[in-house]
N, C-alpha and C. Protein backbone atom coordinates (compact mmCIF):
# COMPACT_ATOMS: atom_id res chain seq x y z
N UNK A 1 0.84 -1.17 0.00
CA UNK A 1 0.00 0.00 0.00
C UNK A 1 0.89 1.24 0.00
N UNK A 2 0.60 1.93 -1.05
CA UNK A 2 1.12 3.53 -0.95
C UNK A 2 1.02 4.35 0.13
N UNK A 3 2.09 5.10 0.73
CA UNK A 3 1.75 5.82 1.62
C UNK A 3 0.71 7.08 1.80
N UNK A 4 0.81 7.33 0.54
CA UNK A 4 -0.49 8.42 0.30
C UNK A 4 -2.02 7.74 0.17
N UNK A 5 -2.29 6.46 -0.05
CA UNK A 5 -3.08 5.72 -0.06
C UNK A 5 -3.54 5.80 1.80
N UNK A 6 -2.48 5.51 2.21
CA UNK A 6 -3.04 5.07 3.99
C UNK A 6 -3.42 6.33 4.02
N UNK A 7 -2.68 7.40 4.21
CA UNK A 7 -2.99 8.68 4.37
C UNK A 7 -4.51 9.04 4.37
N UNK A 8 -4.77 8.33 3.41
CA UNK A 8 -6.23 8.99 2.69
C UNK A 8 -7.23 8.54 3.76
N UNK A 9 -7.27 6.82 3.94
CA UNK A 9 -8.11 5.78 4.57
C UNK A 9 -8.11 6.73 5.90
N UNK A 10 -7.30 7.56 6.70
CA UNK A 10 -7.06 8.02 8.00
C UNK A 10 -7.97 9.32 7.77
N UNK A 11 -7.80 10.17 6.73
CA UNK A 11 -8.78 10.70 6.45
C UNK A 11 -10.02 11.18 6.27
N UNK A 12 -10.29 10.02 5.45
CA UNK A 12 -11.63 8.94 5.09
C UNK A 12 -12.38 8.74 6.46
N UNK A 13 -12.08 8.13 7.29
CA UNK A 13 -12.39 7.84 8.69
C UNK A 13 -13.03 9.03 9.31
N UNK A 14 -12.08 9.91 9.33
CA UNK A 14 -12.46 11.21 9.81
C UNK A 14 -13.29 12.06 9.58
N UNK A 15 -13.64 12.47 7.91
CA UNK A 15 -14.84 12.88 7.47
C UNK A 15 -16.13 12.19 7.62
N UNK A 16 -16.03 11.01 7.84
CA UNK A 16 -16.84 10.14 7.87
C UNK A 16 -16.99 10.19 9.02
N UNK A 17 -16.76 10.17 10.08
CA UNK A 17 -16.98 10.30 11.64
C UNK A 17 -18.31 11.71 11.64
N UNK A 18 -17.23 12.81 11.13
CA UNK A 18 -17.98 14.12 11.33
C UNK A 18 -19.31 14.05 10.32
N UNK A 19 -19.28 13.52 9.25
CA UNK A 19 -20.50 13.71 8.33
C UNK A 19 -21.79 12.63 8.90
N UNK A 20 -20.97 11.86 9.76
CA UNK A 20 -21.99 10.95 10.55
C UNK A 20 -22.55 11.59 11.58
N UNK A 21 -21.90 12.79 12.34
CA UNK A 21 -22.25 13.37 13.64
C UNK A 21 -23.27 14.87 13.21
N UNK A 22 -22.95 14.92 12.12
CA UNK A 22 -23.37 15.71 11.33
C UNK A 22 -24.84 15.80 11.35
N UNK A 23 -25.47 14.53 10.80
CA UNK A 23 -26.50 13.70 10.57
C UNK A 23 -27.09 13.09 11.76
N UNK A 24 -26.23 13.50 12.95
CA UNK A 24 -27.07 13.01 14.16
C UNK A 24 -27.18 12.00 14.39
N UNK A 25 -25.82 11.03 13.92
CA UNK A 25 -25.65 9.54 14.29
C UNK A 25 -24.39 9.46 14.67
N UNK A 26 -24.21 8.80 16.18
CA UNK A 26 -22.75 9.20 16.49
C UNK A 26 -22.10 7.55 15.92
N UNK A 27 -20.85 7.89 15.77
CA UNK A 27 -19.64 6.82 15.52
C UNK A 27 -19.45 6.01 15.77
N UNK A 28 -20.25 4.80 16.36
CA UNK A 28 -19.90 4.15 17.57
C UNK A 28 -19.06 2.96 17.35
N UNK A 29 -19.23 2.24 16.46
CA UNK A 29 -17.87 1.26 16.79
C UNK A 29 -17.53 1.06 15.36
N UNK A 30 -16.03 0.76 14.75
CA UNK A 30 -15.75 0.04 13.93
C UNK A 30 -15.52 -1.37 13.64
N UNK A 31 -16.16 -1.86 13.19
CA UNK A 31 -16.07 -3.09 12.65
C UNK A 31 -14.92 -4.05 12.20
N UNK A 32 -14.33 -4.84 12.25
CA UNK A 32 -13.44 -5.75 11.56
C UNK A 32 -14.22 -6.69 10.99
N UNK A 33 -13.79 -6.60 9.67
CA UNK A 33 -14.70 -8.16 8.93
C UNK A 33 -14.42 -9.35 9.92
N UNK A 34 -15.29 -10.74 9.85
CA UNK A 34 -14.92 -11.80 10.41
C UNK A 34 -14.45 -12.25 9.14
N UNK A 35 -13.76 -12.98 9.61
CA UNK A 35 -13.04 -14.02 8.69
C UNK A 35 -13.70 -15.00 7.97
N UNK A 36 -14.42 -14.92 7.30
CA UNK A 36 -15.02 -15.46 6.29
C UNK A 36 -14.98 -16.22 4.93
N UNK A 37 -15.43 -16.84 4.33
CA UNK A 37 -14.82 -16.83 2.59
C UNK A 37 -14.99 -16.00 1.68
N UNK A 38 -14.23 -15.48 1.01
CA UNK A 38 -14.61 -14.30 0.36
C UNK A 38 -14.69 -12.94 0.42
N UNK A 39 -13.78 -12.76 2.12
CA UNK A 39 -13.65 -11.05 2.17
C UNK A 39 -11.88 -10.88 2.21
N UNK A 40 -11.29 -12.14 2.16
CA UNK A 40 -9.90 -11.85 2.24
C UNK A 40 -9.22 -10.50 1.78
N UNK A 41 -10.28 -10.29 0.78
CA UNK A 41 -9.73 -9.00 -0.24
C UNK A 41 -9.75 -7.67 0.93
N UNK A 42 -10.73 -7.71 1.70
CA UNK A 42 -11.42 -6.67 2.74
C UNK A 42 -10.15 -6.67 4.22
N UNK A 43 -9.47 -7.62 4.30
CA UNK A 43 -8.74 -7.54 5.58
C UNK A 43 -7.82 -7.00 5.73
N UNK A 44 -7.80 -6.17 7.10
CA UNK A 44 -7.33 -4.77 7.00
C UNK A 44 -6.24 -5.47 8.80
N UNK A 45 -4.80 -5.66 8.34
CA UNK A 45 -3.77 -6.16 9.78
C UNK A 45 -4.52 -5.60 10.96
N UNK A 46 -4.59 -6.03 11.94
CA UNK A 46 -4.66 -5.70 13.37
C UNK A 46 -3.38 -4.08 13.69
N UNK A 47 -2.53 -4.11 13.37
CA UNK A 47 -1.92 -3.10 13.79
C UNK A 47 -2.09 -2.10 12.70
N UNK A 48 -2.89 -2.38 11.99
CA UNK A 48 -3.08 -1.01 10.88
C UNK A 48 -4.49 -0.41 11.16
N UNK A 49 -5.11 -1.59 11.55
CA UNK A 49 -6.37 -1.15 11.92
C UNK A 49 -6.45 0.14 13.60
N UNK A 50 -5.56 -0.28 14.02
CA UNK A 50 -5.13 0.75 15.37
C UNK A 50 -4.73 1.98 15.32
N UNK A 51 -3.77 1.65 13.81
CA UNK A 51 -3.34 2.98 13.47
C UNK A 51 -4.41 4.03 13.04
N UNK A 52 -5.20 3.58 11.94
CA UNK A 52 -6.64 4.07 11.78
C UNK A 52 -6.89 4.74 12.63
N UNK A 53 -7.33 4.27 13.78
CA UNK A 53 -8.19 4.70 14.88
C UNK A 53 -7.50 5.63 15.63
N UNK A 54 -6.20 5.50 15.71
CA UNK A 54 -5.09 6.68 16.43
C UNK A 54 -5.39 7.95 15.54
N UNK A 55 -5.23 7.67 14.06
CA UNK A 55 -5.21 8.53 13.43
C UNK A 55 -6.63 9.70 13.08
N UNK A 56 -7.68 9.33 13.69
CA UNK A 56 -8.78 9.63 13.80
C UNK A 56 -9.15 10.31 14.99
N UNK A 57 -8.47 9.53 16.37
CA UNK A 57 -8.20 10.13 17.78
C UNK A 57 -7.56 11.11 17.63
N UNK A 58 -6.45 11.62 17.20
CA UNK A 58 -5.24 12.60 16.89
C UNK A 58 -6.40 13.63 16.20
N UNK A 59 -7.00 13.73 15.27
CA UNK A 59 -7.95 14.71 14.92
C UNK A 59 -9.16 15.31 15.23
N UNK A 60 -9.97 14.37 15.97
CA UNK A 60 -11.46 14.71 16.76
C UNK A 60 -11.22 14.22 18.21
N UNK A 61 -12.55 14.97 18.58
CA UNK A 61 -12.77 14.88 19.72
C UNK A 61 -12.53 13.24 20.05
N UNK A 62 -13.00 12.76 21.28
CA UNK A 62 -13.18 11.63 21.59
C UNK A 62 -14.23 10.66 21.26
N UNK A 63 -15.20 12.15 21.63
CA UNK A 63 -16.69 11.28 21.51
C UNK A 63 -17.26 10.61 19.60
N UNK A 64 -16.23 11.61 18.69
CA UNK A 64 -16.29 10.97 17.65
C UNK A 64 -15.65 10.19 17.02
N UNK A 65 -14.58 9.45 17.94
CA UNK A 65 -13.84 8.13 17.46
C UNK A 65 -14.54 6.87 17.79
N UNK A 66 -14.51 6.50 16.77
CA UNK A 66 -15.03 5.00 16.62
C UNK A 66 -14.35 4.16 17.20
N UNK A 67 -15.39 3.05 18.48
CA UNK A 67 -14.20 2.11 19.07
C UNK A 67 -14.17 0.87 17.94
N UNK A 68 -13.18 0.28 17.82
CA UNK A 68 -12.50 -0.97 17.09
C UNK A 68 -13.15 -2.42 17.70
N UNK A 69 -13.93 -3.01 16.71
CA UNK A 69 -14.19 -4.03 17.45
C UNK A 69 -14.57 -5.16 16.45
N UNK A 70 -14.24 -6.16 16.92
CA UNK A 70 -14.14 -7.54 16.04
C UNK A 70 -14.62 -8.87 16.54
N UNK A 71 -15.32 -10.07 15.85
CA UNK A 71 -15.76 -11.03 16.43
C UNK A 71 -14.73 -11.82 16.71
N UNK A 72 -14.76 -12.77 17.79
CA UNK A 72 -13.77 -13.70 18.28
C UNK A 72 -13.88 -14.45 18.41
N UNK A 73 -14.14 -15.61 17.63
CA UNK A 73 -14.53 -17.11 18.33
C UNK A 73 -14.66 -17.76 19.65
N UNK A 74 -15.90 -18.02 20.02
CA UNK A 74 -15.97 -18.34 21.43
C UNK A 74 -16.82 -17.15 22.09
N UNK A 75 -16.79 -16.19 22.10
CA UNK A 75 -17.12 -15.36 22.71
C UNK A 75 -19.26 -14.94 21.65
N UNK A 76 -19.72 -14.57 22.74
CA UNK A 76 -21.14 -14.52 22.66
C UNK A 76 -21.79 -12.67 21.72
N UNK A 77 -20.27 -12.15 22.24
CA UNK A 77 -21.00 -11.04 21.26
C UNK A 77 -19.55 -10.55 20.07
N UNK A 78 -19.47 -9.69 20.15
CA UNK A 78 -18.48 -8.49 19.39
C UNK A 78 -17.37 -8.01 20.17
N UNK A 79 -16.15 -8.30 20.14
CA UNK A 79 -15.27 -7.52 21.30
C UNK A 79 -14.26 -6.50 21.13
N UNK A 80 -14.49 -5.44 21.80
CA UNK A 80 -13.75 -4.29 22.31
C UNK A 80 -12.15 -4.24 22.03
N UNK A 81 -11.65 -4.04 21.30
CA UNK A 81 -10.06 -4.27 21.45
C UNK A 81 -9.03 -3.05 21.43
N UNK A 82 -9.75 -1.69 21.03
CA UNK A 82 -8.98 -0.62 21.65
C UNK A 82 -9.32 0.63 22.47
């Protein structure tokens, strides 16, 4: 991935936070695909996905960062990971 490419996705996040709060729907969690057949194309590393979210923290408030959260085998719901 190009560095001006990530750049953007950190971006992306961010307008998207505010155009969501905008609209009177707050941010509330980001998603990680589950691991599935057929989204391989969609999977985004665990430590890039953090960066994301730093990079989104670093620009807005709090209340409009999206928490990070992903399914885990075994577990009954969706879990919390940053």
């Amino acid at each position: 991935m190009r560095l001006t490419a990530a750049i953007a996705f950190g971006d992306t996040l961010t307008a998207l936070s505010e155009k969501l709060f905008a609209a009177r729907v707050m941010p509330y969690y980001l998603f990680l695909l589950d691991k599935v057949n057929s989204t391989a194309h969609f999977h985004v590393p665990d430590q890039r996905a953090q960066m994301l979210v730093c990079e989104v923290a670093a620009q807005l408030p709090e209340y409009l960062v999206p928490k990070l959260a992903r399914e885990t085998p075994g577990l009954a719901s969706k879990d919390m990971w940053i």
